[in-house]
N, C-alpha and C. Protein backbone atom coordinates (compact mmCIF):
# COMPACT_ATOMS: atom_id res chain seq x y z
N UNK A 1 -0.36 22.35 -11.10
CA UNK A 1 -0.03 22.13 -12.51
C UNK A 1 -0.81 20.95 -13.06
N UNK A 2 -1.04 21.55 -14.43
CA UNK A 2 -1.60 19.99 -14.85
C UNK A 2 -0.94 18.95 -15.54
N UNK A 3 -1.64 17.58 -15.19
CA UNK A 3 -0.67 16.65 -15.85
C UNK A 3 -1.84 15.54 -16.97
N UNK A 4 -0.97 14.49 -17.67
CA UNK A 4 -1.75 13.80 -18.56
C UNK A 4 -2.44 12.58 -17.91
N UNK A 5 -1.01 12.10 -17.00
CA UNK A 5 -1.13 10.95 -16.23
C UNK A 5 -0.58 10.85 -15.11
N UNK A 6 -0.84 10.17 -14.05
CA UNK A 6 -1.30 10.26 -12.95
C UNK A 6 -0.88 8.38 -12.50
N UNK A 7 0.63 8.36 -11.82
CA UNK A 7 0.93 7.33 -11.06
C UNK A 7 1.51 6.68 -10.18
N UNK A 8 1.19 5.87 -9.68
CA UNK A 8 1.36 5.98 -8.17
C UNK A 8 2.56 4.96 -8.00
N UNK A 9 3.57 5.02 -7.41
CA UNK A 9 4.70 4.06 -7.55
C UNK A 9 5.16 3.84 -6.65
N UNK A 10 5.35 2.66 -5.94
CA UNK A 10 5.39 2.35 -4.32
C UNK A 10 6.70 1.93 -4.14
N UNK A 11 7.70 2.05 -3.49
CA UNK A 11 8.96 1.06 -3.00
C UNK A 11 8.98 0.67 -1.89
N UNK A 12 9.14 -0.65 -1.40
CA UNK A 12 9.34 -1.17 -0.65
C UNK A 12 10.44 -2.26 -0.67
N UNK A 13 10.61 -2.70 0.71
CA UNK A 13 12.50 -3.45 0.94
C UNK A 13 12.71 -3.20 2.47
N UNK A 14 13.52 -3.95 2.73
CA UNK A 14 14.16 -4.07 4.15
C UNK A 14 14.43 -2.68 4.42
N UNK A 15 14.86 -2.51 6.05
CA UNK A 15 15.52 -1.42 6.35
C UNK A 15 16.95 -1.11 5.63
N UNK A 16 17.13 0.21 5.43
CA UNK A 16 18.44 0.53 5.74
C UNK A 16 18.78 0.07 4.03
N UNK A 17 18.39 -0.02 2.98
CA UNK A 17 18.49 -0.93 1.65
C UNK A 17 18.75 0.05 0.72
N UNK A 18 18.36 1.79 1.08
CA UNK A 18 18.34 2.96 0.26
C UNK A 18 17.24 3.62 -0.64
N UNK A 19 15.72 3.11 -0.16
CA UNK A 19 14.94 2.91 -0.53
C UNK A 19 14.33 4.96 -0.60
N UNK A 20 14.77 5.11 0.66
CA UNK A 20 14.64 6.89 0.58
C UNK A 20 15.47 7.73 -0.34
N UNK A 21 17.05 7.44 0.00
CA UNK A 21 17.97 8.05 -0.93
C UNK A 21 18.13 7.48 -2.64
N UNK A 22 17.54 6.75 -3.00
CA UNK A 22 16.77 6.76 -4.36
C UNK A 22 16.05 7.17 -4.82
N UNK A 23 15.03 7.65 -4.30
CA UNK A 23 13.77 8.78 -3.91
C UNK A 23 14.40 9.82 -4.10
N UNK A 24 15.37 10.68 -2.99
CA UNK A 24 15.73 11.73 -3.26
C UNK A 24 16.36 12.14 -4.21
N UNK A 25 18.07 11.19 -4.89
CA UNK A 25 18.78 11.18 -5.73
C UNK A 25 17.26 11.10 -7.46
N UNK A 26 16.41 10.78 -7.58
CA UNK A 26 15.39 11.23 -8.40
C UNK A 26 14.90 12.14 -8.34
N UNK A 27 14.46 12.54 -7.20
CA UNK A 27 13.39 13.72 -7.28
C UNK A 27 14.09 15.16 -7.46
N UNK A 28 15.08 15.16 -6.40
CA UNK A 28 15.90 16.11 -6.39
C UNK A 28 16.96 16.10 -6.45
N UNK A 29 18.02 15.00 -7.06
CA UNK A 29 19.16 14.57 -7.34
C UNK A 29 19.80 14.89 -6.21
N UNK A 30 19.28 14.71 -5.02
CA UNK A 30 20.23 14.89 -3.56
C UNK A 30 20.34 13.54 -3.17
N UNK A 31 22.21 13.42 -2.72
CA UNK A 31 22.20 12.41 -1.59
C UNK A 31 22.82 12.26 -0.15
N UNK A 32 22.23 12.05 0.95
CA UNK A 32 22.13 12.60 2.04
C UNK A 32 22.85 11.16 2.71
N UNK A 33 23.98 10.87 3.21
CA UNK A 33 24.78 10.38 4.10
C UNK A 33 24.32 9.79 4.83
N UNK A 34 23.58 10.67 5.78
CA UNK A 34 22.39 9.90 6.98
C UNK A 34 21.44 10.51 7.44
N UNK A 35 20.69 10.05 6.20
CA UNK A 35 19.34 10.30 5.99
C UNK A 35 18.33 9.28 6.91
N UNK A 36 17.53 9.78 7.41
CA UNK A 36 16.50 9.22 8.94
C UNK A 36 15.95 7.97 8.21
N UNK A 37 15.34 7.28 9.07
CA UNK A 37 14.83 5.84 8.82
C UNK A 37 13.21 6.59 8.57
N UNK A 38 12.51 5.82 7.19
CA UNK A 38 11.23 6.56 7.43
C UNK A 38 10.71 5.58 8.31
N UNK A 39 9.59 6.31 8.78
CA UNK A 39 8.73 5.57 9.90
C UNK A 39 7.12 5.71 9.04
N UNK A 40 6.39 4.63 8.74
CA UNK A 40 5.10 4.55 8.36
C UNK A 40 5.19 5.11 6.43
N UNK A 41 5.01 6.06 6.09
CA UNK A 41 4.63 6.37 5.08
C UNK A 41 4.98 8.12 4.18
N UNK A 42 5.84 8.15 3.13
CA UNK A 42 5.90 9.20 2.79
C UNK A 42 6.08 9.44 0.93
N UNK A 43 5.53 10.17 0.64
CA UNK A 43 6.04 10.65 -1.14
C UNK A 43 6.09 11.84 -1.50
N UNK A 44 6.66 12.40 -2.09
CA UNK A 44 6.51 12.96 -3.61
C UNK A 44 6.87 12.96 -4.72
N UNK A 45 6.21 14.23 -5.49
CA UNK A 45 6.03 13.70 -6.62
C UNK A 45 7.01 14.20 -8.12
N UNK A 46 6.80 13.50 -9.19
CA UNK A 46 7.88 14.47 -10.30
C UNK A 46 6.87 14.25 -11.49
N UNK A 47 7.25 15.14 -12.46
CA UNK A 47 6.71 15.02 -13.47
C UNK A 47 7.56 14.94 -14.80
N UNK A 48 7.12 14.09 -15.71
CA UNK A 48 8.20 14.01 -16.48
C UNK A 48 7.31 14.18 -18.29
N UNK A 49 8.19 14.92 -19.39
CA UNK A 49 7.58 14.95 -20.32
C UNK A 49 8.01 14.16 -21.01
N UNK A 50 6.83 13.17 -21.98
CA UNK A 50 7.22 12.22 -22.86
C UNK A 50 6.43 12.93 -24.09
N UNK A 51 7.10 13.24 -25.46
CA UNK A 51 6.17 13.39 -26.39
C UNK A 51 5.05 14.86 -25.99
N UNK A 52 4.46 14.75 -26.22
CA UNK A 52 3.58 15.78 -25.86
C UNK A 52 2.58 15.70 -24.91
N UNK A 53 3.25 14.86 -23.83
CA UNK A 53 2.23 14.39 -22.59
C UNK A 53 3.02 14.42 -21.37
N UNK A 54 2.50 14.95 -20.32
CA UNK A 54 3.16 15.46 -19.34
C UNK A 54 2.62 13.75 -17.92
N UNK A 55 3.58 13.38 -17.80
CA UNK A 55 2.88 12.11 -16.65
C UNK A 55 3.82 12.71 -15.41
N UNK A 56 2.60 12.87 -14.39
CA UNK A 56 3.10 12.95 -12.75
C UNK A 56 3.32 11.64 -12.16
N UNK A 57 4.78 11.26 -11.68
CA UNK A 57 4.94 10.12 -10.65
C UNK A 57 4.69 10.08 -9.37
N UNK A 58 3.61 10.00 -8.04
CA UNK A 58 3.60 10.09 -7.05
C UNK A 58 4.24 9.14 -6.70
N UNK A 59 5.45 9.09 -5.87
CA UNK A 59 6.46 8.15 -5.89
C UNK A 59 6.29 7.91 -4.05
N UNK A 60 5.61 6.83 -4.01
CA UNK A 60 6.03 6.35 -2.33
C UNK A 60 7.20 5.78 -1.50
N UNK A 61 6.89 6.19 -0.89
CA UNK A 61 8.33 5.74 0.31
C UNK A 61 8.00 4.96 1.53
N UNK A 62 8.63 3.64 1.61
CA UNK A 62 7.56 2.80 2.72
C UNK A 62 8.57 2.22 3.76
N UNK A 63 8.01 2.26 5.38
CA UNK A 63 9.05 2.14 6.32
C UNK A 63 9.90 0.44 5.81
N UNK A 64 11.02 0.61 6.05
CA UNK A 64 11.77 -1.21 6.42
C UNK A 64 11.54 -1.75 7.31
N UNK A 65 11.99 -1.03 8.75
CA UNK A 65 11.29 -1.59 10.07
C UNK A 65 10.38 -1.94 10.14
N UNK A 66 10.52 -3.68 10.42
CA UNK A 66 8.91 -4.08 10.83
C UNK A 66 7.95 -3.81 11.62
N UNK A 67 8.50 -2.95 12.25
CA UNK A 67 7.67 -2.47 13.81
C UNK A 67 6.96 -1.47 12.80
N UNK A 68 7.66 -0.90 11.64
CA UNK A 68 6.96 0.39 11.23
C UNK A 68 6.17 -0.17 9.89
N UNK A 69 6.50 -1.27 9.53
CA UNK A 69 5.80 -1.49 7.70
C UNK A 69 4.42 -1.50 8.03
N UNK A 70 3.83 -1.39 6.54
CA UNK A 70 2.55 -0.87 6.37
C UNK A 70 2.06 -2.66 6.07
N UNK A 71 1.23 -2.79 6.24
CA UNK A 71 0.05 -3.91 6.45
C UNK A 71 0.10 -4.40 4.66
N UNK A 72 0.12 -5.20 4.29
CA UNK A 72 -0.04 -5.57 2.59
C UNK A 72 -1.25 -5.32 2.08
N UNK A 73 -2.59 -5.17 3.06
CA UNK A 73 -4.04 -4.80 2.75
C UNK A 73 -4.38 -3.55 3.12
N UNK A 74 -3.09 -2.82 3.23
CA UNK A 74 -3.62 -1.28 2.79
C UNK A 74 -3.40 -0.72 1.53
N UNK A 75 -4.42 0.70 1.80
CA UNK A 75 -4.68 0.74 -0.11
C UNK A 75 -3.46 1.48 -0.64
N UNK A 76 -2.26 1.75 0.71
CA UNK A 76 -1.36 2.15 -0.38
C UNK A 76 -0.58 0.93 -1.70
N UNK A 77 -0.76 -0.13 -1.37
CA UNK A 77 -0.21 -1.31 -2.05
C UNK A 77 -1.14 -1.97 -2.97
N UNK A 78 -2.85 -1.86 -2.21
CA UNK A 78 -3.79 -2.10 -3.63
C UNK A 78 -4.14 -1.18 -4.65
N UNK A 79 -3.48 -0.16 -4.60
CA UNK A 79 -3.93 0.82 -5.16
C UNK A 79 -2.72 1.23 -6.21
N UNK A 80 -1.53 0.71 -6.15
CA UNK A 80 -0.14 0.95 -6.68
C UNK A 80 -0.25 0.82 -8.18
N UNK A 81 0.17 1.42 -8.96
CA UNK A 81 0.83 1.21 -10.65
C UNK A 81 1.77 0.30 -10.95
N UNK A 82 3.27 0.59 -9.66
CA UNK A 82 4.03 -0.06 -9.89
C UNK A 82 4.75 -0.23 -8.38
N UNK A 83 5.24 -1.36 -8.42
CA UNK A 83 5.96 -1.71 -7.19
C UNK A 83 7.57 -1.73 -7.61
N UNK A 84 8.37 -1.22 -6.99
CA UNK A 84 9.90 -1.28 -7.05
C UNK A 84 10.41 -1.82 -5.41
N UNK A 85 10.88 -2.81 -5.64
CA UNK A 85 11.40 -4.05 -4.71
C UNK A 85 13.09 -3.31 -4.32
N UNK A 86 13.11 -3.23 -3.30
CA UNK A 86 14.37 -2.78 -3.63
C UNK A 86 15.33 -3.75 -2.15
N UNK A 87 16.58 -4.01 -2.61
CA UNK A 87 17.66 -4.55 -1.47
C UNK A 87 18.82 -4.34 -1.85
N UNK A 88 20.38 -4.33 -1.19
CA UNK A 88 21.18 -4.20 -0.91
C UNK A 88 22.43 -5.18 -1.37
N UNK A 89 22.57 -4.57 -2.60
CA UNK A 89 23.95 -5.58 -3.05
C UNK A 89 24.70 -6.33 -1.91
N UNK A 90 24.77 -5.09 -0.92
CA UNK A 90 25.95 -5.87 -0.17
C UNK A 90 25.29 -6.90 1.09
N UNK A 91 24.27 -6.95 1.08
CA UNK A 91 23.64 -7.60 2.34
C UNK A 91 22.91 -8.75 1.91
N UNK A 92 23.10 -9.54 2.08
CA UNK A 92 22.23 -10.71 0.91
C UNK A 92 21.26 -11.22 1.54
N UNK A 93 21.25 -10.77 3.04
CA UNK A 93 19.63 -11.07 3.57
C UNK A 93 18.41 -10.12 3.07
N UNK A 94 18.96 -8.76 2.68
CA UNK A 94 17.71 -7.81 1.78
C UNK A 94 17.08 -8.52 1.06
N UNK A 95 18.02 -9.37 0.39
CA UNK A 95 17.40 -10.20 -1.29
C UNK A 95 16.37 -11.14 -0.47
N UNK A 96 16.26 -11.90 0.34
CA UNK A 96 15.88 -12.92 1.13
C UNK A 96 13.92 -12.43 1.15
N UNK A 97 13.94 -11.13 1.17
CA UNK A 97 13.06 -10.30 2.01
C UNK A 97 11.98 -10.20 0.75
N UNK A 98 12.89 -9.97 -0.57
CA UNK A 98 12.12 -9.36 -1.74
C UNK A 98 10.87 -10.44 -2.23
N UNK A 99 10.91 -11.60 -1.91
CA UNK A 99 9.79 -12.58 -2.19
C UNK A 99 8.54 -12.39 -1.44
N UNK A 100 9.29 -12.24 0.14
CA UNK A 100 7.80 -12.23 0.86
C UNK A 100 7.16 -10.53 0.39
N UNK A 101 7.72 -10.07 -0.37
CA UNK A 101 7.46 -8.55 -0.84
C UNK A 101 6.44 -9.08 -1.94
N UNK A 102 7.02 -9.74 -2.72
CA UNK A 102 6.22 -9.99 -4.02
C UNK A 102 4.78 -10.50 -3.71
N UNK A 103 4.88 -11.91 -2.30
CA UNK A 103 3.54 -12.49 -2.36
C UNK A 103 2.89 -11.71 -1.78
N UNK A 104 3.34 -10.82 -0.72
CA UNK A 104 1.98 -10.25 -0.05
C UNK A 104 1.41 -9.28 -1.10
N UNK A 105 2.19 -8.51 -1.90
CA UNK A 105 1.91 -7.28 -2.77
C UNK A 105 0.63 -8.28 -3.58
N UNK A 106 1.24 -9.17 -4.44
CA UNK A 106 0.12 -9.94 -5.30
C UNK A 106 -1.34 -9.84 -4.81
N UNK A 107 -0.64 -10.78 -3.89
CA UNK A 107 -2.22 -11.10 -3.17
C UNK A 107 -3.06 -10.33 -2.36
N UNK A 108 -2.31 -9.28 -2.70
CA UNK A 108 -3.88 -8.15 -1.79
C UNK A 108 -4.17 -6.69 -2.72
N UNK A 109 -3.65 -6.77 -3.92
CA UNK A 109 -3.49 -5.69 -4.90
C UNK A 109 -4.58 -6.03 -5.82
N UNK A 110 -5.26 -4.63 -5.73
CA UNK A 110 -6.48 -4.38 -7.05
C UNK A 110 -6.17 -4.43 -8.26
N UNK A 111 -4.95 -3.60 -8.71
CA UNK A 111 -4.20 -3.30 -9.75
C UNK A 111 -3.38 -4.39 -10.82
N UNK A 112 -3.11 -5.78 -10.46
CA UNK A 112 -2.05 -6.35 -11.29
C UNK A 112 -1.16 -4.89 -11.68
N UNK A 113 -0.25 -4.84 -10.35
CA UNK A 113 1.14 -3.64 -11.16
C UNK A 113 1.97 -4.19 -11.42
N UNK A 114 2.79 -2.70 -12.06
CA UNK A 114 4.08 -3.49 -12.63
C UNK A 114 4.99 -3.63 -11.65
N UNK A 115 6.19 -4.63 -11.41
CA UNK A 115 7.19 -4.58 -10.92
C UNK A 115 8.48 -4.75 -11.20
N UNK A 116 9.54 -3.99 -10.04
CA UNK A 116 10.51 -3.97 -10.46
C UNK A 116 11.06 -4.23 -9.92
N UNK A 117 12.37 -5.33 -9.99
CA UNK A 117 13.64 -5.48 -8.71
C UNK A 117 14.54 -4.72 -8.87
N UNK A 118 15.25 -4.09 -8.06
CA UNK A 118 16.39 -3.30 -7.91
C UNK A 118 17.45 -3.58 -7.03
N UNK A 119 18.23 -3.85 -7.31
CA UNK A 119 19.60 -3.87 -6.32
C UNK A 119 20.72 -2.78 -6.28
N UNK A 120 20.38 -2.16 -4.82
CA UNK A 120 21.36 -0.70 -4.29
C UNK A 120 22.29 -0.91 -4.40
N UNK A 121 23.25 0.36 -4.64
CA UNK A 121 24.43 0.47 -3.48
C UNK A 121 25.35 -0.42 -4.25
N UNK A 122 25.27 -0.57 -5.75
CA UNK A 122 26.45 -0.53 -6.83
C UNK A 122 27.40 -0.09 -6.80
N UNK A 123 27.76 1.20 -6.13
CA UNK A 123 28.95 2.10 -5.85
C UNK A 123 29.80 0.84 -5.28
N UNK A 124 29.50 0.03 -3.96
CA UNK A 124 30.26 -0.49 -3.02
C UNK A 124 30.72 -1.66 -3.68
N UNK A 125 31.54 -1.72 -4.78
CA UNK A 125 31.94 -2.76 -5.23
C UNK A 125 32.81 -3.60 -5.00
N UNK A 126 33.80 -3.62 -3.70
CA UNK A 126 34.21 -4.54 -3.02
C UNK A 126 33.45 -5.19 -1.70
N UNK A 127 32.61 -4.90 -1.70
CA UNK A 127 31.06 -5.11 -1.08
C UNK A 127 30.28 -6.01 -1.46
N UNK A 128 29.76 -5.77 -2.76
CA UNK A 128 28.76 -6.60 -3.22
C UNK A 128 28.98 -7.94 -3.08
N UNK A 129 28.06 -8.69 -2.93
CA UNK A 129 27.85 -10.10 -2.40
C UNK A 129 27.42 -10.79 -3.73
N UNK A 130 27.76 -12.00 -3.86
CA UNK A 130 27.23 -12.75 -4.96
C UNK A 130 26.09 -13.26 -4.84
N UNK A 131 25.06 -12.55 -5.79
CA UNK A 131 23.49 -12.82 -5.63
C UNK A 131 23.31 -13.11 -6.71
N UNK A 132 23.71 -12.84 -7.34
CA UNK A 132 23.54 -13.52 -9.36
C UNK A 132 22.34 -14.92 -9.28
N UNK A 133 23.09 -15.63 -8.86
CA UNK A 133 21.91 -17.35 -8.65
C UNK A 133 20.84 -16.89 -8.10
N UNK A 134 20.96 -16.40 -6.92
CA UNK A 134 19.25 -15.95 -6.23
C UNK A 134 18.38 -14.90 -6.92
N UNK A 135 18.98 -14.58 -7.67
CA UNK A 135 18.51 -13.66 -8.60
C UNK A 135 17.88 -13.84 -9.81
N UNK A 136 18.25 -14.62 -10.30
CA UNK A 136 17.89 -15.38 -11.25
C UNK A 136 17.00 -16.56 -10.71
N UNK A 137 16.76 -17.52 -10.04
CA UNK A 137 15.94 -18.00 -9.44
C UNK A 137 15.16 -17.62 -9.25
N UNK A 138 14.79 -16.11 -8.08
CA UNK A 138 13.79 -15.43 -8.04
C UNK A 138 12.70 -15.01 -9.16
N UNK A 139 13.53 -14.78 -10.37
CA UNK A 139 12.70 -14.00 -11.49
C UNK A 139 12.47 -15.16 -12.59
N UNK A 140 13.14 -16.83 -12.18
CA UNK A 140 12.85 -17.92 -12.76
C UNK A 140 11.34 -17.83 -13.35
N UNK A 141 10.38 -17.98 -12.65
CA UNK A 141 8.92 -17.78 -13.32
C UNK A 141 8.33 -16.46 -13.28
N UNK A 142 8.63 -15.28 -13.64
CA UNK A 142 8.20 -14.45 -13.15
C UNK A 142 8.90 -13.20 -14.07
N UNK A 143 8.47 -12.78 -14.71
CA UNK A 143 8.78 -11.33 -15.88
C UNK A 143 8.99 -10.03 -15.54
N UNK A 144 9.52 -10.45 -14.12
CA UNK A 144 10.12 -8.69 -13.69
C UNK A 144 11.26 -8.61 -14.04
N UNK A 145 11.49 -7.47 -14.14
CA UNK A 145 12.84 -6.49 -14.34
C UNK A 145 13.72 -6.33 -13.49
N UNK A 146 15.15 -6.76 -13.79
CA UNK A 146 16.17 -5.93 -12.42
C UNK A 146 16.88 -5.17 -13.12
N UNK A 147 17.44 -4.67 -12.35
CA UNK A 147 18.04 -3.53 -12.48
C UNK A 147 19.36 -3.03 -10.97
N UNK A 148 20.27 -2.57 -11.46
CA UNK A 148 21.20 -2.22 -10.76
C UNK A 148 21.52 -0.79 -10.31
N UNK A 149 21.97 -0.19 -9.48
CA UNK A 149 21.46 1.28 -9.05
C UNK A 149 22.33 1.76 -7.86
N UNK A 150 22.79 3.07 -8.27
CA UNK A 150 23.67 3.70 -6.96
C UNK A 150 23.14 5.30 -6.98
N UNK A 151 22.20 4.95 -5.96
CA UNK A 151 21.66 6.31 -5.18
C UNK A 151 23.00 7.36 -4.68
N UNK A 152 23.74 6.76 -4.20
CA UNK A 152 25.03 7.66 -3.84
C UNK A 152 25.55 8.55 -5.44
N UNK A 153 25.63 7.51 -6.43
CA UNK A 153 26.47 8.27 -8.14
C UNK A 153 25.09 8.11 -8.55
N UNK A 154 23.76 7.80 -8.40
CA UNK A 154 23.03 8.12 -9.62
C UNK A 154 22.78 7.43 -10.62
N UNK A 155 23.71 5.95 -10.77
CA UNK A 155 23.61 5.41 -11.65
C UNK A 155 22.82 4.34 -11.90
N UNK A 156 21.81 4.92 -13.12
CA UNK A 156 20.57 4.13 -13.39
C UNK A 156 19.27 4.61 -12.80
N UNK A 157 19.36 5.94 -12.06
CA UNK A 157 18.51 5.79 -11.23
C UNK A 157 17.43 6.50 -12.05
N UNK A 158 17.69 7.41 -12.86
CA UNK A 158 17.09 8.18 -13.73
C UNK A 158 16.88 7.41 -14.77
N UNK A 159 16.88 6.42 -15.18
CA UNK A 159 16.77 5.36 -15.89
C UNK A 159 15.34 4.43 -15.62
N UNK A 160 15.75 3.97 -14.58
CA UNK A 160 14.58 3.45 -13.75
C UNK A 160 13.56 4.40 -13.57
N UNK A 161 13.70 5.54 -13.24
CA UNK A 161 11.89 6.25 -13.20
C UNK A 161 11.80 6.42 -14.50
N UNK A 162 12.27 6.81 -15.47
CA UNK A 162 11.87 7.24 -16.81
C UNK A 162 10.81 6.00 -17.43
N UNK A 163 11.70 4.88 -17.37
CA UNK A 163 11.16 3.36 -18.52
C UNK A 163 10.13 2.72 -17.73
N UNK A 164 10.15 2.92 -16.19
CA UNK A 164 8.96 2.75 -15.73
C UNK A 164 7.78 3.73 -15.90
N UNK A 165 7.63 5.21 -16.33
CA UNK A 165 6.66 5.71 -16.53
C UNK A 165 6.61 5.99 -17.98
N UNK A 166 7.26 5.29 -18.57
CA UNK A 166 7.17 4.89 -20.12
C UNK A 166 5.86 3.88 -20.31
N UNK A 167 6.59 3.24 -19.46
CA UNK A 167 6.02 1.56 -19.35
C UNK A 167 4.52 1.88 -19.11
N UNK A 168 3.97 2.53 -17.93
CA UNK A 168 3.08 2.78 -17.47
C UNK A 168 2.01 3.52 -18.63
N UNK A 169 2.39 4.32 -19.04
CA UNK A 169 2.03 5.85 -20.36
C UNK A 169 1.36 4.78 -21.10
N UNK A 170 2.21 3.99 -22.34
CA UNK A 170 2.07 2.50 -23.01
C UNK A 170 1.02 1.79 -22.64
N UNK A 171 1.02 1.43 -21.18
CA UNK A 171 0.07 0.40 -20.75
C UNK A 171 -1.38 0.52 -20.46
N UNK A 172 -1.51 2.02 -20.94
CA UNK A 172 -2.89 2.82 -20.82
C UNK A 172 -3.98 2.49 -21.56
N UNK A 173 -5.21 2.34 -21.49
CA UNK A 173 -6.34 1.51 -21.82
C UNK A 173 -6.28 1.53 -23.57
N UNK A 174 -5.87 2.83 -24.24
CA UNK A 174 -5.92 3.06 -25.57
C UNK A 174 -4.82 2.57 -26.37
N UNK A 175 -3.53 2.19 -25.84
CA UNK A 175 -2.47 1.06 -26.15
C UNK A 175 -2.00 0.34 -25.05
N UNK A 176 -2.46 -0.74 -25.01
CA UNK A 176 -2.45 -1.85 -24.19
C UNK A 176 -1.48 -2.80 -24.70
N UNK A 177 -0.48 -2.91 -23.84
CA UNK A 177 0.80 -3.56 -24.47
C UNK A 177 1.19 -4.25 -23.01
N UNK A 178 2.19 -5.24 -23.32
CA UNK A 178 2.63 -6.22 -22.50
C UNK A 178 3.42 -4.90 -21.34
N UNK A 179 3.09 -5.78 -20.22
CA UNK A 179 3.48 -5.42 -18.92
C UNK A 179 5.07 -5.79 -18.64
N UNK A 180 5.37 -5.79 -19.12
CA UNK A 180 7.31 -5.78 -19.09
C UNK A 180 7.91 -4.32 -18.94
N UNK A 181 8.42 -3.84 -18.06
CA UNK A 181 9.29 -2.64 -17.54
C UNK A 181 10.62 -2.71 -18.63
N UNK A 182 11.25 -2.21 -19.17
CA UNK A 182 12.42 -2.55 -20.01
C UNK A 182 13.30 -1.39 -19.39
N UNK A 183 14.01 -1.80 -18.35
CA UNK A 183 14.80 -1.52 -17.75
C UNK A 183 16.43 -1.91 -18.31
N UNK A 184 17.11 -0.38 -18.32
CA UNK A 184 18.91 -0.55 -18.67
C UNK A 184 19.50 -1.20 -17.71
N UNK A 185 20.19 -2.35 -17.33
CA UNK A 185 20.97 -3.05 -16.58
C UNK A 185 22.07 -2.57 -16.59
N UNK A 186 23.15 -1.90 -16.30
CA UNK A 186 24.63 -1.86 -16.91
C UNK A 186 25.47 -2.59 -15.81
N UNK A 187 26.30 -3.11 -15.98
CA UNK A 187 27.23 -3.80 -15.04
C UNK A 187 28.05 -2.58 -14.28
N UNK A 188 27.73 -1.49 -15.09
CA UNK A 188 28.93 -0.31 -14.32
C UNK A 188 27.89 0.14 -13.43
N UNK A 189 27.37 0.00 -12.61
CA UNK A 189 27.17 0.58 -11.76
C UNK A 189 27.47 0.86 -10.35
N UNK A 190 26.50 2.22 -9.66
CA UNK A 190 27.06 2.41 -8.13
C UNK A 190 25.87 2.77 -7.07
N UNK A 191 25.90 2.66 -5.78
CA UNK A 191 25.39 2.98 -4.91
C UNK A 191 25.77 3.45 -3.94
N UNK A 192 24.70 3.89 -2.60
CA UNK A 192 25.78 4.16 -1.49
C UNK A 192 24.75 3.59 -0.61
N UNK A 193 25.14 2.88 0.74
CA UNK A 193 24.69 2.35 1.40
C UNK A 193 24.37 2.93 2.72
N UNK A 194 23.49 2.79 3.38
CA UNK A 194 23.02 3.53 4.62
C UNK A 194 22.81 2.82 5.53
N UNK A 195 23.11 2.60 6.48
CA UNK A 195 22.63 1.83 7.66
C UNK A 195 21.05 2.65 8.55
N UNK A 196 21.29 3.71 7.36
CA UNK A 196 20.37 4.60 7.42
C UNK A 196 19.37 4.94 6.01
N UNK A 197 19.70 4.95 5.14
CA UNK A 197 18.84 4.61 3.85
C UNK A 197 19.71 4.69 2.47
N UNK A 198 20.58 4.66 2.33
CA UNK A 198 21.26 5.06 1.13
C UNK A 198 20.86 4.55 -0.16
């Protein structure tokens, strides 16, 4: 099929953070309980219509395990549109992880992409850990987007691919507009957590 635009959208995050079952709950609105740990590298893709322009998301999927992560100087990361950071409401060492995500991505990326923080697994709301301060700290100098998200209910998740390939469409050589993702935050949100990918 043909498309208008053509982009490549990487996630990466600790193990086990839901980084697959966000993937799926998008692509194919499935969510899978215990769903396998990826190992090395996987995507596909969706296409979505804006206006009278059809944009394909090749949406990547990147291992957590360090034994399995991909190197920061491969071209799946210099080559990216957009990076989506993703960790685990309820685990507050995920959040810990998302910086050394940011510097290596920077510093070995062709692209200046866009990025996005995300925090899973909203559903588990006697769970969630208080990250608010580190959160805000983190994005202290720095103009990314968070966003809140439950791969288990869905919520936001269709949100998040849409305004990011909004964002992207916009940021195209013939309207060149500020690199800000404008991502829906809602406080109602949910996730589901995986010790396996949720």
């Amino acid at each position: 099929m043909s498309f208008d635009f053509l982009f490549k959208v990487v996630l990466v995050g600790a193990a086990g953070v839901g980084k697959t079952s966000l993937i799926n709950r998008y692509v194919d609105n499935v969510f899978v309980h215990d769903s396998t740990t990826t190992i090395g590298l996987d995507f596909k893709t969706k296409d979505i219509q804006m206006d009278d322009k059809k944009t394909r998301l090749q949406i990547w999927d990147t291992a957590g395990q360090e034994k399995y992560q991909i190197s920061f100087s491969s071209s799946i990361y210099k080559n990216a549109d957009v990076v989506i950071i993703v960790f685990d409401l309820t685990y507050e060492d995920s959040l810990s992880k998302v910086d050394d995500f940011i510097k290596g991505i920077e510093n070995n990326s062709k692209k200046d992409p866009l990025f996005a923080i995300v925090g899973n697994k909203s559903d588990l709301e006697n769970q969630i850990e208080d990250v608010e301060q580190k959160i805000e700290d983190l994005l202290k100098e720095r103009e990314f987007k968070f966003v809140k998200t439950s791969a288990k209910e869905g919520t936001n998740v269709n949100e998040l691919f849409f305004d990011i390939a909004k964002e992207l469409k916009e940021n195209q050589p013939q309207n060149q507009q500020s690199k800000t993702i404008v991502l829906k935050d809602s406080d109602n949100q949910n996730s589901k957590s995986k010790k396996k990918c949720c």
